[in-house]
Protein backbone atom coordinates (compact mmCIF):
# COMPACT_ATOMS: atom_id res chain seq x y z
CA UNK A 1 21.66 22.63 -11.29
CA UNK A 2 21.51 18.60 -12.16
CA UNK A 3 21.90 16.64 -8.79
CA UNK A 4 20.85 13.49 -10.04
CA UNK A 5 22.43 12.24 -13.23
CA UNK A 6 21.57 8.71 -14.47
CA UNK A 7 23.32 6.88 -17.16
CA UNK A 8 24.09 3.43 -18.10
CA UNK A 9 21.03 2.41 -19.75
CA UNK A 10 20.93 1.08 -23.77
CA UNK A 11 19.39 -2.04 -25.49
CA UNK A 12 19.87 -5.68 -23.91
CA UNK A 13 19.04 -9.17 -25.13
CA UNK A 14 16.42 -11.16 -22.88
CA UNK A 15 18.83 -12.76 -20.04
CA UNK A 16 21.45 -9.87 -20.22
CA UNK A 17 22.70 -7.33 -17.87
CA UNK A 18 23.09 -3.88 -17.26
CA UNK A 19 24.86 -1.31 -14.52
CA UNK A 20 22.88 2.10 -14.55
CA UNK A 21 24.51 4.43 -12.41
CA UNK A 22 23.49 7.38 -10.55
CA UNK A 23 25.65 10.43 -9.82
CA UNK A 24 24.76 13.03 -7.23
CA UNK A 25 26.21 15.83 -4.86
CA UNK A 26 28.10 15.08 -1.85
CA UNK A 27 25.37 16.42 -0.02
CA UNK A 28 22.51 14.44 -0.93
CA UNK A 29 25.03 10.80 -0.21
CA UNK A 30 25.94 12.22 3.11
CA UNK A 31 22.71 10.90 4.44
CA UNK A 32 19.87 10.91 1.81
CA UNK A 33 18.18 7.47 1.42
CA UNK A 34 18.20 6.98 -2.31
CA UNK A 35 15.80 4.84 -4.70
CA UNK A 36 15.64 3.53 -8.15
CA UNK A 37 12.20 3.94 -10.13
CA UNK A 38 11.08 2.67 -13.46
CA UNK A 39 8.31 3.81 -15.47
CA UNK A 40 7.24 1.55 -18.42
CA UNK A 41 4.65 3.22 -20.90
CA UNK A 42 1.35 3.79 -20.02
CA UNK A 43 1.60 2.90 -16.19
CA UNK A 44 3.02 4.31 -12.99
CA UNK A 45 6.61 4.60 -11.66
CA UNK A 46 7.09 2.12 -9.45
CA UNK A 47 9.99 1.54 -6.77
CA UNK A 48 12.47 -0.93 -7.58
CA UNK A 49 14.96 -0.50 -5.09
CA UNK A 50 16.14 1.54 -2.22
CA UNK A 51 19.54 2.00 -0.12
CA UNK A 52 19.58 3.73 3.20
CA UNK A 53 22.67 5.83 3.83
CA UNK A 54 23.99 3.09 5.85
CA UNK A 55 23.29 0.35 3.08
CA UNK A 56 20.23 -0.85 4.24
CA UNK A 57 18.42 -2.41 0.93
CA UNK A 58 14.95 -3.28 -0.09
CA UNK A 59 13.43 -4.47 -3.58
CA UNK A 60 10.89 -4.70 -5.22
CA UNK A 61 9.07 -8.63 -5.38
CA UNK A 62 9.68 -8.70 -8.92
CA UNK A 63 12.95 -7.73 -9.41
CA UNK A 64 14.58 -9.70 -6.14
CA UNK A 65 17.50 -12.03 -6.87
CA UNK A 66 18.08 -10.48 -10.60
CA UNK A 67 18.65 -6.43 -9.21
CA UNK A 68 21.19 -5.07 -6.69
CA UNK A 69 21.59 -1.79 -5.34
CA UNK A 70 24.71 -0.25 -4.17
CA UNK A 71 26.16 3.08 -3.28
CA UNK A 72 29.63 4.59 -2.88
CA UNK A 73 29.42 7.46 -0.80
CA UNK A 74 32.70 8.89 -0.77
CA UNK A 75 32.34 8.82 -5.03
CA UNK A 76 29.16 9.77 -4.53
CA UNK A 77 27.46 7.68 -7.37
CA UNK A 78 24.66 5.11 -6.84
CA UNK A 79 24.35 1.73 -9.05
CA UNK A 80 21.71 -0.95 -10.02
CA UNK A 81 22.89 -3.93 -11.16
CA UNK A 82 20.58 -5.63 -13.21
CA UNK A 83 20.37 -9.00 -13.84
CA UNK A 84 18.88 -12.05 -16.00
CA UNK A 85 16.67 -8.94 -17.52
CA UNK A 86 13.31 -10.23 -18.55
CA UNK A 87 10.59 -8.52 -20.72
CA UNK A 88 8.57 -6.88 -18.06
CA UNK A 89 11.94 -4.93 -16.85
CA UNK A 90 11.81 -2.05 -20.22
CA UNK A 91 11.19 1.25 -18.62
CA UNK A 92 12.71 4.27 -18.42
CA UNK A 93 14.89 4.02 -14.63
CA UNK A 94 14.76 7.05 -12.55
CA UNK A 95 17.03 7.68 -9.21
CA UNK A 96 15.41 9.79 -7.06
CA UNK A 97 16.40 10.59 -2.85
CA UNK A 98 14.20 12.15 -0.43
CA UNK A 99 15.17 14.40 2.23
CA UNK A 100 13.32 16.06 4.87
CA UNK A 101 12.14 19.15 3.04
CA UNK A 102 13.22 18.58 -0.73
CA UNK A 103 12.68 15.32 -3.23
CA UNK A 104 14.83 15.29 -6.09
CA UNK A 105 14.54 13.17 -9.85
CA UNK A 106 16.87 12.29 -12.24
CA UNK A 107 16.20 12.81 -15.64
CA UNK A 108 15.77 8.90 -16.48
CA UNK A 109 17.72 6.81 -18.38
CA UNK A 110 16.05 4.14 -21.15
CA UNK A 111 16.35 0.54 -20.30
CA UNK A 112 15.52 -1.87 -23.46
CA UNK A 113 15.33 -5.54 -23.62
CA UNK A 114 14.45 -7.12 -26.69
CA UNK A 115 16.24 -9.89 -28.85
């Protein structure tokens, strides 16, 4: 059973923008903080952003200003507005929530920028 779907991602000029969006089960947006990672080749996921159940938001340094998280709870779906993308964004962009005895991935979606 899929409970994190992510979609949205595709190629972008330098400067452009993209919406990725995350789609889970009611359950997890009833009170799961939830998180967007990336993972470029060749290094770690990292966190770019999270949203608290309440909408509480935090970012990472390098993508503050350019990146903005949302949720919709009652549609259940999560989004990350990106931005003025640059060329250190490329990675592939993971959602992922955390709950008190379970974590839970998407499968990623691919994030290009390239002219």
């Amino acid at each position: 059973q899929v409970e994190l779907e992510e979609s949205g991602g595709g190629l972008v000029q330098p400067g452009g923008s993209l919406r990725l969006s995350c789609a889970g089960s009611p359950r997890i947006f009833r009170t799961y903080p939830m998180h967007w990672y990336r993972q470029a080749p060749g290094e770690q996921r990292k966190l770019v952003a999270g949203i608290t159940s309440g909408g509480g938001t935090e970012y990472a340094e390098s993508v503050k200003g350019r990146f903005t998280i949302e949720r919709d709870n009652p549609r259940t779906v999560m989004y990350l507005q990106m931005n003025n993308l640059e060329s250190e964004d490329p990675a592939v962009y993971y959602c992922h929530t955390q709950g008190n005895t379970e974590e839970l991935w998407g499968q990623g979606t691919q994030v290009t920028v390239s002219s």
